[in-house]
Protein backbone atom coordinates (compact mmCIF):
# COMPACT_ATOMS: atom_id res chain seq x y z
CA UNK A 1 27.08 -19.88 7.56
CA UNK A 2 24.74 -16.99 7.60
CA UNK A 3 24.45 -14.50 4.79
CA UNK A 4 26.82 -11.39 5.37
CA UNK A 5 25.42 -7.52 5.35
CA UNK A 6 27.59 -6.92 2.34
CA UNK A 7 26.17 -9.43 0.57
CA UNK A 8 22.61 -8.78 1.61
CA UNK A 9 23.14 -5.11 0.35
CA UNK A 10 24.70 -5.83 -2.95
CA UNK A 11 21.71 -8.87 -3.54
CA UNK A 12 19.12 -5.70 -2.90
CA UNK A 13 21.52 -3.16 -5.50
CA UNK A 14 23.12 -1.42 -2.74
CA UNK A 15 26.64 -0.44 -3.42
CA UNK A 16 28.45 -1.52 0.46
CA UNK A 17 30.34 1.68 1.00
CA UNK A 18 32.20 1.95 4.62
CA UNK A 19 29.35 3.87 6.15
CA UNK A 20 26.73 2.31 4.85
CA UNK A 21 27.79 -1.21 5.55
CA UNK A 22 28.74 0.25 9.52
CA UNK A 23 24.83 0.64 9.21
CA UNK A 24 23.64 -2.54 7.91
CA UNK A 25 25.98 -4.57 9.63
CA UNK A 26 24.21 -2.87 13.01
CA UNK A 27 20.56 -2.43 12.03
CA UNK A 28 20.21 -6.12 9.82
CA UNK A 29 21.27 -7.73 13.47
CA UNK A 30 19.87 -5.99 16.35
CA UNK A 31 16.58 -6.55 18.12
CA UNK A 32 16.43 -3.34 19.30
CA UNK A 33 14.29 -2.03 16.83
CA UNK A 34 16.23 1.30 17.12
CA UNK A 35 15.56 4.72 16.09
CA UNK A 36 17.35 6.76 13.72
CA UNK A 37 19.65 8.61 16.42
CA UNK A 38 20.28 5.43 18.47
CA UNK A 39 21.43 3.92 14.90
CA UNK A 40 23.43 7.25 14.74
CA UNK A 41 24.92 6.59 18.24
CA UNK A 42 25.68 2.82 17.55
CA UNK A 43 27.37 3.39 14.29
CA UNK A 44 29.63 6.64 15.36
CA UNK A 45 31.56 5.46 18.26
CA UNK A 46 32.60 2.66 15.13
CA UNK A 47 32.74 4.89 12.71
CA UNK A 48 33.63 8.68 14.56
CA UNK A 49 33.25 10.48 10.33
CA UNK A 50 29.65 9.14 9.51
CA UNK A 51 27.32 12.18 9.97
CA UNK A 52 23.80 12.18 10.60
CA UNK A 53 22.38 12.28 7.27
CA UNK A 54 24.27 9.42 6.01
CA UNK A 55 22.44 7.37 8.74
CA UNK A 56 18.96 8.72 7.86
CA UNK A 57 19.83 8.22 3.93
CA UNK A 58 20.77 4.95 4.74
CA UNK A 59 18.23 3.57 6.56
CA UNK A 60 15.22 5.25 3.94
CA UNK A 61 17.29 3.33 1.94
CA UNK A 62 16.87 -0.15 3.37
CA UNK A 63 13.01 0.39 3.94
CA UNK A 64 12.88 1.19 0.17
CA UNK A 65 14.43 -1.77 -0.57
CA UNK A 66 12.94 -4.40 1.40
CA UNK A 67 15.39 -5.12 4.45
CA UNK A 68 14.06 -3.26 6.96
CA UNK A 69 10.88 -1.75 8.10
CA UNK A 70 9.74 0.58 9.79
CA UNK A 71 7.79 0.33 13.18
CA UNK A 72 5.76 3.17 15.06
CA UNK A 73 6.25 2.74 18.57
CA UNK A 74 4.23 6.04 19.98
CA UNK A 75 3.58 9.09 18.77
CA UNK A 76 6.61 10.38 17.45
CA UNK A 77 8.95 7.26 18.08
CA UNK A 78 9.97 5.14 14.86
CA UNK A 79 11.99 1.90 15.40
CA UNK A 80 13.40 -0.01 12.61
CA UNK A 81 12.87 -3.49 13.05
CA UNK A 82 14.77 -6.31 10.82
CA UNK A 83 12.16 -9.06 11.08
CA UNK A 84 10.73 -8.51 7.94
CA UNK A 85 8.42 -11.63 8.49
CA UNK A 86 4.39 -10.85 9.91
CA UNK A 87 4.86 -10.67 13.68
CA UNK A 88 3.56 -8.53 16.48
CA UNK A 89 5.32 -6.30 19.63
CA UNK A 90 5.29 -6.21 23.16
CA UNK A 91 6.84 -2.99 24.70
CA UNK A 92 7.84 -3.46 27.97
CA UNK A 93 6.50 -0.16 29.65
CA UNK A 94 9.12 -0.47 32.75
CA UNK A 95 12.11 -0.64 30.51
CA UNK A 96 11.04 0.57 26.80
CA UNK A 97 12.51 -2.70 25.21
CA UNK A 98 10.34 -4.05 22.02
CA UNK A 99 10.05 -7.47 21.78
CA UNK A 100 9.41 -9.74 19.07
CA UNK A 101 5.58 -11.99 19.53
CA UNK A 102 5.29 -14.81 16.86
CA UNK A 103 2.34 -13.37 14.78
CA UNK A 104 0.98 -17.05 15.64
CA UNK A 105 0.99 -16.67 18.97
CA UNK A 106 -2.51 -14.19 19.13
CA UNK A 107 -5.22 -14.52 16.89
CA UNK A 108 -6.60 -11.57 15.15
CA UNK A 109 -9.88 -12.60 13.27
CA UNK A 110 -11.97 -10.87 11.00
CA UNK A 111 -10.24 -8.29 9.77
CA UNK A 112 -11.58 -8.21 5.92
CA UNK A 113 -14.93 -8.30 7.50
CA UNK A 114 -14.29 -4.56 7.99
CA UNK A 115 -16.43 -2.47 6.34
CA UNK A 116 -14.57 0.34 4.19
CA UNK A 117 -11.56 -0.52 4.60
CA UNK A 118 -9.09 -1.82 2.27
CA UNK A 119 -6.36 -3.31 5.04
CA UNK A 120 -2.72 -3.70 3.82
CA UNK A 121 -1.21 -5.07 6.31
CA UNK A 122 -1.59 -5.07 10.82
CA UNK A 123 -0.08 -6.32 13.34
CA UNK A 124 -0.62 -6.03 17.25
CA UNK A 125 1.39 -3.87 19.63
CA UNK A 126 1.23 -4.74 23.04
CA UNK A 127 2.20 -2.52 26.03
CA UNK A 128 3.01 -3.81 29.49
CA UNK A 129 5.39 -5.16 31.43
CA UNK A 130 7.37 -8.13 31.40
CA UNK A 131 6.68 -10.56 34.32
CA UNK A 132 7.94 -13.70 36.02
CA UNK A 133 7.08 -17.14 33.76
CA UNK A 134 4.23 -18.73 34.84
CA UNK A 135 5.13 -22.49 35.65
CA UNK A 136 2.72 -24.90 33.73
């Protein structure tokens, strides 16, 4: 049996009040990788009294403490994403969906060869669209 949002809070020192727990129990499960108003929008037709803010405070909150991060989709678009573990994206330019790519499935090379820069972490975003499998 998987690990509960309530308990996954209270392992990370977050007290599982109503609202926030409406939040985790969304965000910790989705592979949206939703923004901060579609969060909102999720978690208010569940909970009609949770206000903006709370959702906001909430999710800074999980980023600070290790459960979520987030992911900058385009220029003024932040996703939170779940998947904590290294991978990569593919946004699917016909329908805006993000999809998870196992960070072993492309091969980035070199990266501390560069010159200057002290890299923390990368990953790959790809943009396209989704099309029929290939058989073989």
């Amino acid at each position: 049996m998987g690990t509960t949002a309530a308990e996954r809070l209270r392992r990370s020192g977050i007290q599982p009040s109503t609202q926030r727990l409406a939040v985790a129990e969304y965000v910790l499960e989705t592979d949206a990788h939703p923004s901060a108003e579609q969060v909102w929008d999720e978690v208010k037709a569940r909970v009609p009294t949770i206000s903006r803010a709370t959702v906001y405070n909430t999710l800074n909150l999980l980023v600070r403490k290790g459960l979520l991060r987030p992911l900058q989709l385009a220029e003024g678009r932040v996703g939170f994403d779940p998947n904590i573990e290294p991978h990569h994206h593919f946004i699917d330019e016909a329908t805006g969906l993000v999809h998870d790519v196992p960070w072993d499935a492309l091969e980035v090379r070199r990266v501390e060869a560069l010159r200057g820069l002290e890299v923390r972490e990368y990953q790959v975003i790809l943009r396209g669209r989704r099309g029929k499998a290939r058989a073989g």
